[in-house]
C-alpha atoms as a PDB file:
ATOM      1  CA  UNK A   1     -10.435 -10.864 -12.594  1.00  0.00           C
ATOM      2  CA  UNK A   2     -13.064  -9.571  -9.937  1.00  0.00           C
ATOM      3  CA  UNK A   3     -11.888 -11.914  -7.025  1.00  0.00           C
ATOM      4  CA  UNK A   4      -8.417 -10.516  -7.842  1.00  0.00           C
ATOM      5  CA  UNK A   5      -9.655  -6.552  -8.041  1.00  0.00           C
ATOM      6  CA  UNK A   6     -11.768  -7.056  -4.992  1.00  0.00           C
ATOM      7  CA  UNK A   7      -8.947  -7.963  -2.980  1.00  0.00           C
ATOM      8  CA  UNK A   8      -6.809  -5.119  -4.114  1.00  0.00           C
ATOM      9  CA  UNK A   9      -9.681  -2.710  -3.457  1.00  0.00           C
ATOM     10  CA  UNK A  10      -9.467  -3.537   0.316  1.00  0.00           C
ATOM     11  CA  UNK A  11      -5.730  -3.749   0.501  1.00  0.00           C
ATOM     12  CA  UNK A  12      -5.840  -0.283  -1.356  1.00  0.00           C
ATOM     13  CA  UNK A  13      -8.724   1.496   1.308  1.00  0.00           C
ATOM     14  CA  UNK A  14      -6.214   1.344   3.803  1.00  0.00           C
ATOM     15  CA  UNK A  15      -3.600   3.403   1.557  1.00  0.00           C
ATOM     16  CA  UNK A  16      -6.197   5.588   0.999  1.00  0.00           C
ATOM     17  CA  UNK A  17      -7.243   6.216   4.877  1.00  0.00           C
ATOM     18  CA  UNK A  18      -3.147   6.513   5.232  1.00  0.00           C
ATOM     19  CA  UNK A  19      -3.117   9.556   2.652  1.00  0.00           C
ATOM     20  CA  UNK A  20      -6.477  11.124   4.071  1.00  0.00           C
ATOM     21  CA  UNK A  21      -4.573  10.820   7.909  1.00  0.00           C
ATOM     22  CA  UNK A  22      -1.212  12.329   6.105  1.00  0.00           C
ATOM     23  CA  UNK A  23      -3.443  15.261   4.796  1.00  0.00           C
ATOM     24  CA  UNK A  24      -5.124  15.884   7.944  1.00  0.00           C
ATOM     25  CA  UNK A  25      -2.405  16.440  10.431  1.00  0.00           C
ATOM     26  CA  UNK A  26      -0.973  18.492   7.892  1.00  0.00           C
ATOM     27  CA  UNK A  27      -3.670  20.697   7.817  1.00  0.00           C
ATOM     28  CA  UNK A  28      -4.403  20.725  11.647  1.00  0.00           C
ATOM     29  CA  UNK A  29      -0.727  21.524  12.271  1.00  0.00           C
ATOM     30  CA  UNK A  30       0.040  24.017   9.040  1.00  0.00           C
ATOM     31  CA  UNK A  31      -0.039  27.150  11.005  1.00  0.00           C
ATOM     32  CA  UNK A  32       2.391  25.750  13.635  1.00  0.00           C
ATOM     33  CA  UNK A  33       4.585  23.406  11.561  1.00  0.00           C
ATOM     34  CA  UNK A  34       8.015  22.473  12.825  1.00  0.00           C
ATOM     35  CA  UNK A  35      10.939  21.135  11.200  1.00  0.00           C
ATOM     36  CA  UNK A  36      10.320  17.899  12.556  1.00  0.00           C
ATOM     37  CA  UNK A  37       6.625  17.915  11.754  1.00  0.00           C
ATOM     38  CA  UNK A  38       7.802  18.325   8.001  1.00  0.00           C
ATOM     39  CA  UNK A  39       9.666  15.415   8.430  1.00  0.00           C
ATOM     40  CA  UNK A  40       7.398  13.389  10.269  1.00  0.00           C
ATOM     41  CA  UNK A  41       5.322  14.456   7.610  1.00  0.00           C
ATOM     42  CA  UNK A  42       7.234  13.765   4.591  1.00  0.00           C
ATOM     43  CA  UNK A  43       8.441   9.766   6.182  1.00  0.00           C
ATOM     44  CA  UNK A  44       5.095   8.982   6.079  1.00  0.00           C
ATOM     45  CA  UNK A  45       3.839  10.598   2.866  1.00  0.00           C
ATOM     46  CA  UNK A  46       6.987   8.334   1.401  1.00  0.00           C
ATOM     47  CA  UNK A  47       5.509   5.311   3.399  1.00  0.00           C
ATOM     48  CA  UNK A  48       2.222   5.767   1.961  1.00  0.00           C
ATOM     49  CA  UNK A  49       3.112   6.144  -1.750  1.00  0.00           C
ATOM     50  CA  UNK A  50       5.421   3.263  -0.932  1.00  0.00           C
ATOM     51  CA  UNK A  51       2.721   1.056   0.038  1.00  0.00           C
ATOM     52  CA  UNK A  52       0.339   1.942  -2.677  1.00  0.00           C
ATOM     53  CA  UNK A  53       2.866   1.096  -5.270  1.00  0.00           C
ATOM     54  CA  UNK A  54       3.909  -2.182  -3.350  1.00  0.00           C
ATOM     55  CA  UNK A  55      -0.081  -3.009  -3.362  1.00  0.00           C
ATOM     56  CA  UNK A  56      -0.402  -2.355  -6.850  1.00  0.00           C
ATOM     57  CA  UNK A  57       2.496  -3.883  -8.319  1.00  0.00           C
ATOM     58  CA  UNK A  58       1.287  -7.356  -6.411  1.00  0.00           C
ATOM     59  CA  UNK A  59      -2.134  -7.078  -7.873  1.00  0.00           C
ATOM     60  CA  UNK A  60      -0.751  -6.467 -11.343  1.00  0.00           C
ATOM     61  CA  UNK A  61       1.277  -9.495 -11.235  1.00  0.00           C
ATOM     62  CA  UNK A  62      -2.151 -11.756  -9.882  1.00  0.00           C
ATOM     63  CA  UNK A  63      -3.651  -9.919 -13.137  1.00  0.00           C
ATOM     64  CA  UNK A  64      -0.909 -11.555 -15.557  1.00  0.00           C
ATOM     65  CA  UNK A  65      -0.774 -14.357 -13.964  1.00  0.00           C
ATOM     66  CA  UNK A  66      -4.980 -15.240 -14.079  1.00  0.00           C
ATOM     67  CA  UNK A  67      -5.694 -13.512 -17.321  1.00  0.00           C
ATOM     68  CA  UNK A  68      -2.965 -11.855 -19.226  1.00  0.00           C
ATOM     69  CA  UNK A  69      -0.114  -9.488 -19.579  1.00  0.00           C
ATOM     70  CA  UNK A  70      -2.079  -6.716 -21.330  1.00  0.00           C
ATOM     71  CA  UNK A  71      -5.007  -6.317 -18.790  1.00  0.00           C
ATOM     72  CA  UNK A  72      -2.605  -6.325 -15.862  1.00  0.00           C
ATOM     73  CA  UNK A  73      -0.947  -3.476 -17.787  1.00  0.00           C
ATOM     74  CA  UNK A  74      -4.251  -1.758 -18.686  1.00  0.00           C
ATOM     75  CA  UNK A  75      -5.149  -2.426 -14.734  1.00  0.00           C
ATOM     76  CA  UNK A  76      -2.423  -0.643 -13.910  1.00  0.00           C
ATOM     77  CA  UNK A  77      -2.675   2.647 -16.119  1.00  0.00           C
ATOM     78  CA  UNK A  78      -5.808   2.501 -15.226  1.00  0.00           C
ATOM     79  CA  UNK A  79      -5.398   2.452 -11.530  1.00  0.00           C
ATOM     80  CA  UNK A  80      -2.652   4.726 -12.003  1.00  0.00           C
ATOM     81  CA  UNK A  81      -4.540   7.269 -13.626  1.00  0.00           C
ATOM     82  CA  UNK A  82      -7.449   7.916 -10.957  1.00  0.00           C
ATOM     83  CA  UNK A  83      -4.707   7.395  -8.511  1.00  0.00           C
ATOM     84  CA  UNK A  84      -3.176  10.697  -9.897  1.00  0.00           C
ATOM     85  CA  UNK A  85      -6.592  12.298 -10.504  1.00  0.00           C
ATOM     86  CA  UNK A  86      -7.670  12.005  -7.011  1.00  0.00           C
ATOM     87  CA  UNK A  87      -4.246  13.046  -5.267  1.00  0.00           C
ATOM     88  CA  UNK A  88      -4.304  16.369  -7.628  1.00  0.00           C
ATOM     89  CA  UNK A  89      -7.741  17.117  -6.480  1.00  0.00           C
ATOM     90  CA  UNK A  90      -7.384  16.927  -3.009  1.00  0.00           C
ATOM     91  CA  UNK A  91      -4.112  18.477  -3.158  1.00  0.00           C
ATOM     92  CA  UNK A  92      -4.791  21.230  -5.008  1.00  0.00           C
ATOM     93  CA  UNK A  93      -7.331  22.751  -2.050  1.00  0.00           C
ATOM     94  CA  UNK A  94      -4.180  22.063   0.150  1.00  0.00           C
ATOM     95  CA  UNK A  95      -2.003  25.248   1.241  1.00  0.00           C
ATOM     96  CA  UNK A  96       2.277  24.856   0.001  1.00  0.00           C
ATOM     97  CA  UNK A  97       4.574  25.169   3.391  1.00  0.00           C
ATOM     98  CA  UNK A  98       5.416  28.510   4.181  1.00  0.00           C
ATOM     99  CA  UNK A  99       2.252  29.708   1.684  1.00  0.00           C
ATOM    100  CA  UNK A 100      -0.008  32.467   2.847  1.00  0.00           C
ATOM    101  CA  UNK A 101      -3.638  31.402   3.490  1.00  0.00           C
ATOM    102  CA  UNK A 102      -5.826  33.916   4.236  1.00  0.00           C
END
């Protein structure tokens, strides 16, 4: 199991430096955003979640494959979970397009 987790903990640092990179040009560039900022923006938000599901998925399968069906599964709600725990907190200090920040 840990050989297998190990490796998907560095293959899932760089999604995480991807989504920390995302979050920081948006901020440096809220006040002056552009259309095609937003869609710079949103093609590599996509990209990132992508990749992070791509990563995951190929981990889960590993999982199955060396120990069983149900951890894999369990892996991946698990995994899924904090995923969706840490996105919510650090989005929800981050400013909507078009919001007033003051």
């Amino acid at each position: 199991f840990w050989d297998v987790y190990n490796a998907y903990e560095a293959e899932k640092a760089a999604v995480a430096d991807m989504r920390m990179s995302n979050v920081a040009e948006y901020v440096n560039n809220f006040t002056s955003m552009s259309d095609v900022k937003v869609k710079e923006l949103l093609k590599s938000a996509y990209k990132t979640q992508s990749k992070e599901l791509k990563i995951r998925n190929k981990y889960a399968k590993q999982l199955a494959k060396k120990t069983n069906p149900t951890i894999a599964g369990r892996f991946w709600q698990v995994d899924d979970f904090i995923s969706s725990a840490v996105k919510i907190s650090l989005l929800a200090n981050v400013p909507l397009l078009g919001e007033e920040i003051y």
